[in-house]
C-alpha atoms as a PDB file:
ATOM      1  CA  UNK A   1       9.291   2.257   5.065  1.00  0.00           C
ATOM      2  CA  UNK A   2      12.135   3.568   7.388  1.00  0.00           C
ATOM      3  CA  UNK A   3      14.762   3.937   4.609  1.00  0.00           C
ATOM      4  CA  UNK A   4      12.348   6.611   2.980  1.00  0.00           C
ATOM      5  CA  UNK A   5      13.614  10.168   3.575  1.00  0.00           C
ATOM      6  CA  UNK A   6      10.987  12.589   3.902  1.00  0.00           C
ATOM      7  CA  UNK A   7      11.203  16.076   2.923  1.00  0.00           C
ATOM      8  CA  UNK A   8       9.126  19.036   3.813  1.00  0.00           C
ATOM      9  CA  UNK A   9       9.017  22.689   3.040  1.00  0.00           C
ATOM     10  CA  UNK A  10      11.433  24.931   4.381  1.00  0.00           C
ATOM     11  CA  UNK A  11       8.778  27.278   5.205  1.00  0.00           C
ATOM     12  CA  UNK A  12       7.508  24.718   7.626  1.00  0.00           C
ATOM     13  CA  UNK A  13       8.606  25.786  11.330  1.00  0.00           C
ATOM     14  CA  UNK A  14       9.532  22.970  13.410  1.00  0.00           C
ATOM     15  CA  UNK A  15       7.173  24.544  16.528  1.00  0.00           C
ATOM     16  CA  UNK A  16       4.499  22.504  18.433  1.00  0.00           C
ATOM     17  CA  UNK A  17       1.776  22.144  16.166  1.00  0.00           C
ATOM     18  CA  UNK A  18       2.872  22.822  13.255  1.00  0.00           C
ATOM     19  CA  UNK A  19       1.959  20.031  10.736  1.00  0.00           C
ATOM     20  CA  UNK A  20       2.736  20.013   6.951  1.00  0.00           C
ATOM     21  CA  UNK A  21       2.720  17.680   4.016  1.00  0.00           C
ATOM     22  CA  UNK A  22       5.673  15.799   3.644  1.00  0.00           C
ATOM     23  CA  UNK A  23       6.796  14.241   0.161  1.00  0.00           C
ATOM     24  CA  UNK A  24       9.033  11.476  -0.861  1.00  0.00           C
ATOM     25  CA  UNK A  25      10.052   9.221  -3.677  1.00  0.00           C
ATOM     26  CA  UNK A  26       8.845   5.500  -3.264  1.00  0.00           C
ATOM     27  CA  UNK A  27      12.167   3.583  -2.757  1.00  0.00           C
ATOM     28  CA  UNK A  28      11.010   0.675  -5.682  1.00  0.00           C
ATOM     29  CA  UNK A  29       8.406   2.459  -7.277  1.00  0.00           C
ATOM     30  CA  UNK A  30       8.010   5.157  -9.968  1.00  0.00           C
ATOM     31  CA  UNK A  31       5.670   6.626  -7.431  1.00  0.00           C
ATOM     32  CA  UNK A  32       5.292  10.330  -4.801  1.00  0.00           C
ATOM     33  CA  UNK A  33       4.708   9.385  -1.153  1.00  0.00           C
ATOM     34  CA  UNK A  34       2.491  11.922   0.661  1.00  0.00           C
ATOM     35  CA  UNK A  35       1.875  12.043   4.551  1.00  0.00           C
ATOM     36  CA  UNK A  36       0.938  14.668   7.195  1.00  0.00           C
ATOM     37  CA  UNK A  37       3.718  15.182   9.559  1.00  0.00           C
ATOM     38  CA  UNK A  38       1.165  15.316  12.130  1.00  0.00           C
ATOM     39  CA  UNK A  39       0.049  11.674  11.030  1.00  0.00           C
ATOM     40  CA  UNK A  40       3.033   9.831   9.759  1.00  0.00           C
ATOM     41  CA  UNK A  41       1.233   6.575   9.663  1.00  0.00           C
ATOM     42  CA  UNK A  42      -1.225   7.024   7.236  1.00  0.00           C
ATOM     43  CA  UNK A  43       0.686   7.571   3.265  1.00  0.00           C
ATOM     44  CA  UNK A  44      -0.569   8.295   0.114  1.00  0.00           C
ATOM     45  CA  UNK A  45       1.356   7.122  -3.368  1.00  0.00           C
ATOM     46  CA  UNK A  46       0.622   9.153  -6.397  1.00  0.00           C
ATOM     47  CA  UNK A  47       2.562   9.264  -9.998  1.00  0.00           C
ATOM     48  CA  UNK A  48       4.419  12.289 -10.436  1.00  0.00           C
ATOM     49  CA  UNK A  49       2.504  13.461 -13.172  1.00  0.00           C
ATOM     50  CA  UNK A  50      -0.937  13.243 -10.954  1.00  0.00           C
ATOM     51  CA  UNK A  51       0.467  15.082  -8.107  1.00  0.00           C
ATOM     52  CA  UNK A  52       1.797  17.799 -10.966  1.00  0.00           C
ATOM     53  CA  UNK A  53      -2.108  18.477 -12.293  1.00  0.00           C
ATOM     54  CA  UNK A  54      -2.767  18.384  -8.488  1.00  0.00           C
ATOM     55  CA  UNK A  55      -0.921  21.075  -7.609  1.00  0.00           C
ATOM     56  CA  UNK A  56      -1.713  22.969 -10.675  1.00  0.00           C
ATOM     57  CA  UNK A  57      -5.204  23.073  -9.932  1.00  0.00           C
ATOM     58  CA  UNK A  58      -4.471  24.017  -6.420  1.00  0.00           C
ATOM     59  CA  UNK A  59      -2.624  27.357  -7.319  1.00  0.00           C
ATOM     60  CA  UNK A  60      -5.559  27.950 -10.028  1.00  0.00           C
ATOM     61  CA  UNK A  61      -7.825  27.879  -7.222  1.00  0.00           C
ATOM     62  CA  UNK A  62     -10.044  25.250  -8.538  1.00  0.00           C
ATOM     63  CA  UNK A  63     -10.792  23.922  -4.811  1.00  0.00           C
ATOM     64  CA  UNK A  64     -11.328  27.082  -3.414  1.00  0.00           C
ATOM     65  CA  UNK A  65     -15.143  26.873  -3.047  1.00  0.00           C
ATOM     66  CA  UNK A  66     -14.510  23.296  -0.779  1.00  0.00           C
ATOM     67  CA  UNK A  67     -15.475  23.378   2.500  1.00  0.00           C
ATOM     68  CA  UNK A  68     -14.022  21.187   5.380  1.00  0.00           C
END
């Protein structure tokens, strides 16, 4: 997996401690790669059209109400 090139937000600072999401495209795959920059090991694969209702339902606040 070190060919993959990761890409994060541009919002996301570069500081100490500052851990984000990072997404990239499988490099045989049809498939989203998902990782916390803070844990690089540890990589989720999704379809693009998963990670699309995924997001949706984040910005219509459908997990609001869960707790860590």
């Amino acid at each position: 997996m070190s060919d993959i090139q990761w890409q994060k937000s541009s919002y996301s600072a570069d500081a100490e401690g500052n851990a984000c999401v990072e997404l990239a495209h499988a490099p045989d795959a049809a498939a989203i790669l998902l990782r916390e920059s803070d844990e690089p090991q540890t990589v989720i694969a999704t379809t693009p059209a998963a990670l699309r209702a995924f997001t949706r339902a984040v910005k219509a606040g459908r997990f609001d109400h869960v707790s860590p």
